[in-house]
C-alpha atoms as a PDB file:
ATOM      1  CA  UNK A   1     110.136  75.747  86.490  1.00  0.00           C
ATOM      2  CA  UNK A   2     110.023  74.863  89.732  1.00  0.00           C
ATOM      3  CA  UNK A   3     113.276  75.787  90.976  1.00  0.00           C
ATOM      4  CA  UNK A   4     111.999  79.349  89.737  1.00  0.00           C
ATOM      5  CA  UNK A   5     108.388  78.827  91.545  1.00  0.00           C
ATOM      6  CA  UNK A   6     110.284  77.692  95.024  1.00  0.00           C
ATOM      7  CA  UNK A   7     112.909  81.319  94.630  1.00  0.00           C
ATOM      8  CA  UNK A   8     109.460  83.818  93.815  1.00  0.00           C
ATOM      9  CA  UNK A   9     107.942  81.916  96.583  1.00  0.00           C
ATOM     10  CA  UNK A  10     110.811  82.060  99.490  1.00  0.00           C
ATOM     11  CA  UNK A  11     111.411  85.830  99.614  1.00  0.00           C
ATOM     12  CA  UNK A  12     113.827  86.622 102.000  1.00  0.00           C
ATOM     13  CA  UNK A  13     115.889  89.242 103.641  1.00  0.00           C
ATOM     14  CA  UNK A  14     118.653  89.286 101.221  1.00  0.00           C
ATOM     15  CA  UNK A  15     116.427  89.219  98.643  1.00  0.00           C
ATOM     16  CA  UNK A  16     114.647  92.718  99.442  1.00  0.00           C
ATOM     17  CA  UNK A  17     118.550  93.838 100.487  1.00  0.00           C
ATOM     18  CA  UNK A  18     119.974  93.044  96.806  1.00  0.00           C
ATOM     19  CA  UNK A  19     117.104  94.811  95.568  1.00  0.00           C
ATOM     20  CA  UNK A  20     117.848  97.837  98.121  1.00  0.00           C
ATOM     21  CA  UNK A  21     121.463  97.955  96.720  1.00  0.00           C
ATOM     22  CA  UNK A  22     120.236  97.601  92.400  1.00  0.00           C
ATOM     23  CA  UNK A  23     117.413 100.670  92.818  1.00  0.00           C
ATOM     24  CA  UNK A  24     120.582 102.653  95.022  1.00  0.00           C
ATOM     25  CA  UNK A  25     122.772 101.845  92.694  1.00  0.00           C
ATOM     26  CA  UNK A  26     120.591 102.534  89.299  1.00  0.00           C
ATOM     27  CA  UNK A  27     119.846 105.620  91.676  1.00  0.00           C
ATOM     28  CA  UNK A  28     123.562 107.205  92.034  1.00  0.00           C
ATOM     29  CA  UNK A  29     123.782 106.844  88.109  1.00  0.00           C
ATOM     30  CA  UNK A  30     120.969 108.386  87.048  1.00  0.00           C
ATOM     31  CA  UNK A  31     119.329 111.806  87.231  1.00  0.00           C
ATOM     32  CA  UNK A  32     115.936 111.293  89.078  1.00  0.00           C
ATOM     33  CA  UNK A  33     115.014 110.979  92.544  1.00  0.00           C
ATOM     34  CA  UNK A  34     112.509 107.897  92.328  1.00  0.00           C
ATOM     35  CA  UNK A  35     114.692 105.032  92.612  1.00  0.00           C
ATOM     36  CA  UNK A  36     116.384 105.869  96.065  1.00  0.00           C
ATOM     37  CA  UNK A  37     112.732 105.759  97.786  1.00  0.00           C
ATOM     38  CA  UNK A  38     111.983 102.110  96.527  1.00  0.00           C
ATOM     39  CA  UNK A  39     115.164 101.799  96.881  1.00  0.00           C
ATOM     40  CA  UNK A  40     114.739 102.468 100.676  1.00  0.00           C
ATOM     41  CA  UNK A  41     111.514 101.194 101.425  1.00  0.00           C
ATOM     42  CA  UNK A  42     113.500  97.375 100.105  1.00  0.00           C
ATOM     43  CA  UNK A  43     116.206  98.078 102.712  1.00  0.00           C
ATOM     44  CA  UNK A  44     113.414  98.770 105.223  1.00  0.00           C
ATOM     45  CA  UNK A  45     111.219  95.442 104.283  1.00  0.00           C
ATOM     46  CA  UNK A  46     114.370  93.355 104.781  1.00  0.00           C
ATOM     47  CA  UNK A  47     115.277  94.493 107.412  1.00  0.00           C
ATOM     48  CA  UNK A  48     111.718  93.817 109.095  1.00  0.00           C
ATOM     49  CA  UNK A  49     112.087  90.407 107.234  1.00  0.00           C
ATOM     50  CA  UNK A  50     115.287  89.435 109.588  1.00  0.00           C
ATOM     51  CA  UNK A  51     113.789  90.474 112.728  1.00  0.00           C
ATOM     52  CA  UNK A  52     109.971  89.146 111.701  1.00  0.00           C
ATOM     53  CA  UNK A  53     108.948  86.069 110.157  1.00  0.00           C
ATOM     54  CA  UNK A  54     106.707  87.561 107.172  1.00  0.00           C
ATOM     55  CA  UNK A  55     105.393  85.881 104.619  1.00  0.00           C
ATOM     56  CA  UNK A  56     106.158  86.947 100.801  1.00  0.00           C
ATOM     57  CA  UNK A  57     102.579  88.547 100.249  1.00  0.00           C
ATOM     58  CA  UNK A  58     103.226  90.526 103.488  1.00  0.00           C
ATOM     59  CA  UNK A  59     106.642  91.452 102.159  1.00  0.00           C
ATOM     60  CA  UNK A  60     105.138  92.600  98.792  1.00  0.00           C
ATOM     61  CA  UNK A  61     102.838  94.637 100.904  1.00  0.00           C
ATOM     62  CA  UNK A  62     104.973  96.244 102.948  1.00  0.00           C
ATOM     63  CA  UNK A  63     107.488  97.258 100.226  1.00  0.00           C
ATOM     64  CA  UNK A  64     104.439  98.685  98.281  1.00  0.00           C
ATOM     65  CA  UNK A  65     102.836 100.369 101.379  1.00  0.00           C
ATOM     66  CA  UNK A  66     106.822 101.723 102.661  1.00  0.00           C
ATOM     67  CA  UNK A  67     107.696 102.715  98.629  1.00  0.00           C
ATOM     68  CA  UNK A  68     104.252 104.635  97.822  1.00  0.00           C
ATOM     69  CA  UNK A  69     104.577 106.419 101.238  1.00  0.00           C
ATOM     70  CA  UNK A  70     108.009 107.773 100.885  1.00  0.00           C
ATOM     71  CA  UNK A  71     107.410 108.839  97.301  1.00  0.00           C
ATOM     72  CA  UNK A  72     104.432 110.564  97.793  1.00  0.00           C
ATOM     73  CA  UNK A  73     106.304 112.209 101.093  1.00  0.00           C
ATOM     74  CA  UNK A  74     109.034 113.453  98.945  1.00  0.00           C
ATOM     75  CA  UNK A  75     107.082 115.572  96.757  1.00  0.00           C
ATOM     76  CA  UNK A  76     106.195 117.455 100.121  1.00  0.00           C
ATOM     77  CA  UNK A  77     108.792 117.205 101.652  1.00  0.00           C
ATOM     78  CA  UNK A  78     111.752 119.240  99.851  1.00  0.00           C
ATOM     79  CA  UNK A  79     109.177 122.303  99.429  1.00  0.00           C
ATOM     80  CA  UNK A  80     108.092 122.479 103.249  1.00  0.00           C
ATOM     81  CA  UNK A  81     112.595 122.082 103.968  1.00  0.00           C
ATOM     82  CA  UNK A  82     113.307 125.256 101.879  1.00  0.00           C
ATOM     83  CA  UNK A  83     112.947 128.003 103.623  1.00  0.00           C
ATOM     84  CA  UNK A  84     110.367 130.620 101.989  1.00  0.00           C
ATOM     85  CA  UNK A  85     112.363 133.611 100.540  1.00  0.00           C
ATOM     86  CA  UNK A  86     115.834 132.072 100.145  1.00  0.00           C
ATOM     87  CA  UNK A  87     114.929 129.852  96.996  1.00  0.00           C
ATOM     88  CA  UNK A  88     113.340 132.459  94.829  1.00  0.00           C
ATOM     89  CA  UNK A  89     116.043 135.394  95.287  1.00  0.00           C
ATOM     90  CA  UNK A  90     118.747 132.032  94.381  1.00  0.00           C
ATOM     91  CA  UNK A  91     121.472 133.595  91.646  1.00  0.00           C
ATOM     92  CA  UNK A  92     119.293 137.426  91.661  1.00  0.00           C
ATOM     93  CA  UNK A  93     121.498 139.579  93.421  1.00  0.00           C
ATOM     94  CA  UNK A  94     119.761 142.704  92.944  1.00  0.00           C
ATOM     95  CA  UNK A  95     116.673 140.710  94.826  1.00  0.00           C
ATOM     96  CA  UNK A  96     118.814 139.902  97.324  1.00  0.00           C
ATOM     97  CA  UNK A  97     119.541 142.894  98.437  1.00  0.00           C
ATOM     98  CA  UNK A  98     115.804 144.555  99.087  1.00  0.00           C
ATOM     99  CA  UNK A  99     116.106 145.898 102.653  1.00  0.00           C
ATOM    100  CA  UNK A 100     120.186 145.906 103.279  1.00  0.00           C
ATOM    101  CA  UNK A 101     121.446 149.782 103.720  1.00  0.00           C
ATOM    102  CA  UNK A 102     123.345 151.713 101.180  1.00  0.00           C
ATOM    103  CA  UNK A 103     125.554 154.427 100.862  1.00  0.00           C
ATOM    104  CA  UNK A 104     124.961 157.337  98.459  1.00  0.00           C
ATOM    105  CA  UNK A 105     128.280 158.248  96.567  1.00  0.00           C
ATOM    106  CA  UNK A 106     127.191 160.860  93.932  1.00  0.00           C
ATOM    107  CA  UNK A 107     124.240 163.369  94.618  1.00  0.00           C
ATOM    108  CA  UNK A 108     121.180 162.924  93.455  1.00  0.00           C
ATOM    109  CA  UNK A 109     119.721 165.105  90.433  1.00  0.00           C
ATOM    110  CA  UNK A 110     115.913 164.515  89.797  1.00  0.00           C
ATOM    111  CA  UNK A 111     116.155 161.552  91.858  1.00  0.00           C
ATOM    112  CA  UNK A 112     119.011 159.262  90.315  1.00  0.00           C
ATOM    113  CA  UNK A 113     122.493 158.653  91.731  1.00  0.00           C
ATOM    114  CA  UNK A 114     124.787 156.275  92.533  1.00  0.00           C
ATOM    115  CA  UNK A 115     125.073 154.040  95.758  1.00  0.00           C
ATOM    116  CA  UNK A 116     127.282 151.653  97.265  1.00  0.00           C
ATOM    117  CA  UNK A 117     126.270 148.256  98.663  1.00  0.00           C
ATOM    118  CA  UNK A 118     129.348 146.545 100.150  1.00  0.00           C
ATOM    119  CA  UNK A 119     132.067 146.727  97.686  1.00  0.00           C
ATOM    120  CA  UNK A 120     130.038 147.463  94.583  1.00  0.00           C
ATOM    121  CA  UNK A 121     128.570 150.327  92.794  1.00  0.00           C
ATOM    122  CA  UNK A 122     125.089 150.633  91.460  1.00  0.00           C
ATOM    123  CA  UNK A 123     122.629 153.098  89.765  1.00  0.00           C
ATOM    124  CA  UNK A 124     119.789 154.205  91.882  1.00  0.00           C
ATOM    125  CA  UNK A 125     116.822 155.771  92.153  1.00  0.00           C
ATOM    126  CA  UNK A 126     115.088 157.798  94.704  1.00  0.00           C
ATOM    127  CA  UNK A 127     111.392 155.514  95.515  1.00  0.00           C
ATOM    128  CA  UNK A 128     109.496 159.230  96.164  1.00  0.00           C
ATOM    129  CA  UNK A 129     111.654 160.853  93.926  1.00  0.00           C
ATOM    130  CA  UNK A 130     113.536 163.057  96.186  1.00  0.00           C
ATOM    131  CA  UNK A 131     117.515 163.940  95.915  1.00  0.00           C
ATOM    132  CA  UNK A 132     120.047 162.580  98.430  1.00  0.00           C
ATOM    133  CA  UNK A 133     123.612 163.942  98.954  1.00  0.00           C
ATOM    134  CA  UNK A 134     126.792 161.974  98.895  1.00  0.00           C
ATOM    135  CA  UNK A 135     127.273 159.974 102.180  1.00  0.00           C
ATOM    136  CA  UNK A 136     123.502 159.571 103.177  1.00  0.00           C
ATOM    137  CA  UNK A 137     122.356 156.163 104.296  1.00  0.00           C
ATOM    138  CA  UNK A 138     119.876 154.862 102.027  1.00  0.00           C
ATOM    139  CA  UNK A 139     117.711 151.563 102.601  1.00  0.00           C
ATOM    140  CA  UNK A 140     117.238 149.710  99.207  1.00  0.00           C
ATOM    141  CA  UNK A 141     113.263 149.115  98.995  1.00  0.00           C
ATOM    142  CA  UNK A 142     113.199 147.392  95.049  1.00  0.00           C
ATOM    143  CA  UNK A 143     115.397 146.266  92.318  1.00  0.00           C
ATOM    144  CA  UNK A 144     114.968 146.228  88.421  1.00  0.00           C
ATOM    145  CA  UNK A 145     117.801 144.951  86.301  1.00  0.00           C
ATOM    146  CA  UNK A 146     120.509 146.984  87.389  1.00  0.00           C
ATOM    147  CA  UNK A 147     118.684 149.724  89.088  1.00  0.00           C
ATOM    148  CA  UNK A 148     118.257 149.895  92.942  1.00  0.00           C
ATOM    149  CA  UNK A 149     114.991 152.186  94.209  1.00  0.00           C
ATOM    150  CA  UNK A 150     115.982 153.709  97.118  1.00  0.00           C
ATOM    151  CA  UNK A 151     114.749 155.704 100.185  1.00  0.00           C
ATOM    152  CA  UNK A 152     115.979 157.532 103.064  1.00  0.00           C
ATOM    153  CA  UNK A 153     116.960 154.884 105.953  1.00  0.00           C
ATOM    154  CA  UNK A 154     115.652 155.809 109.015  1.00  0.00           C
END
């Protein structure tokens, strides 16, 4: 029991670096993103341990201070990195392209046609419900399922 006591009591460097490497290493394998900021704050605290004589309780505390900080900074974090726009048009293509210029290819009767955006063709409909004729540029100003609202660009 002592031999234990003596080992919980000496806390070292490579102690907080073994632990660095087990919550990195549990990290890679699993599906969260928790363990890799304990994980972290462990490589931080023994690193501080080589270059400062701490004691274990000042160890403890700076692992606990380093590992609540950086978890609590990565729930902020990712959502301040993403830029606002670009995450909530991810995989809708028709949202995507609000405000890019179109091409009419078929006349507009009662305010439906076709355009062309890039290489693709899509139904469309005129936003004030006027008729276009083929080759007029068009700026896109909403989307619904497969339908672009359009207006004259200008």
């Amino acid at each position: 029991m002592d031999v234990f006591g003596d080992w919980l009591l000496n806390v070292g460097p490579y102690h907080w670096l073994a632990l660095a490497a087990v919550l990195i290493g549990l990290e890679m394998v699993m599906p969260t993103q928790y363990l890799i900021w304990p994980g972290i704050a462990a490589a931080v605290t023994g690193l501080l341990a080589f270059l400062i004589a701490f004691g274990w309780t000042a160890q403890l505390s700076i692992f606990a201070v380093l590992s609540v900080a950086l978890v609590a900074a990565s729930h902020y974090w990712p959502k301040a990195a993403v830029a606002p726009g670009i995450a909530s048009t991810l995989n809708q293509r028709t949202d995507q392209m609000i405000g890019r210029t179109a091409t009419v290819v078929e006349d507009f009767h009662h305010g439906q046609g076709a355009v062309t955006v890039g290489d693709s063709r899509w139904s469309a409909q005129s936003a004030d419900g006027s008729d276009f004729v083929a080759g007029a540029r068009v700026e896109i100003v909403s989307a619904e399922s497969t339908l672009l609202k359009v207006r004259l660009a200008g």
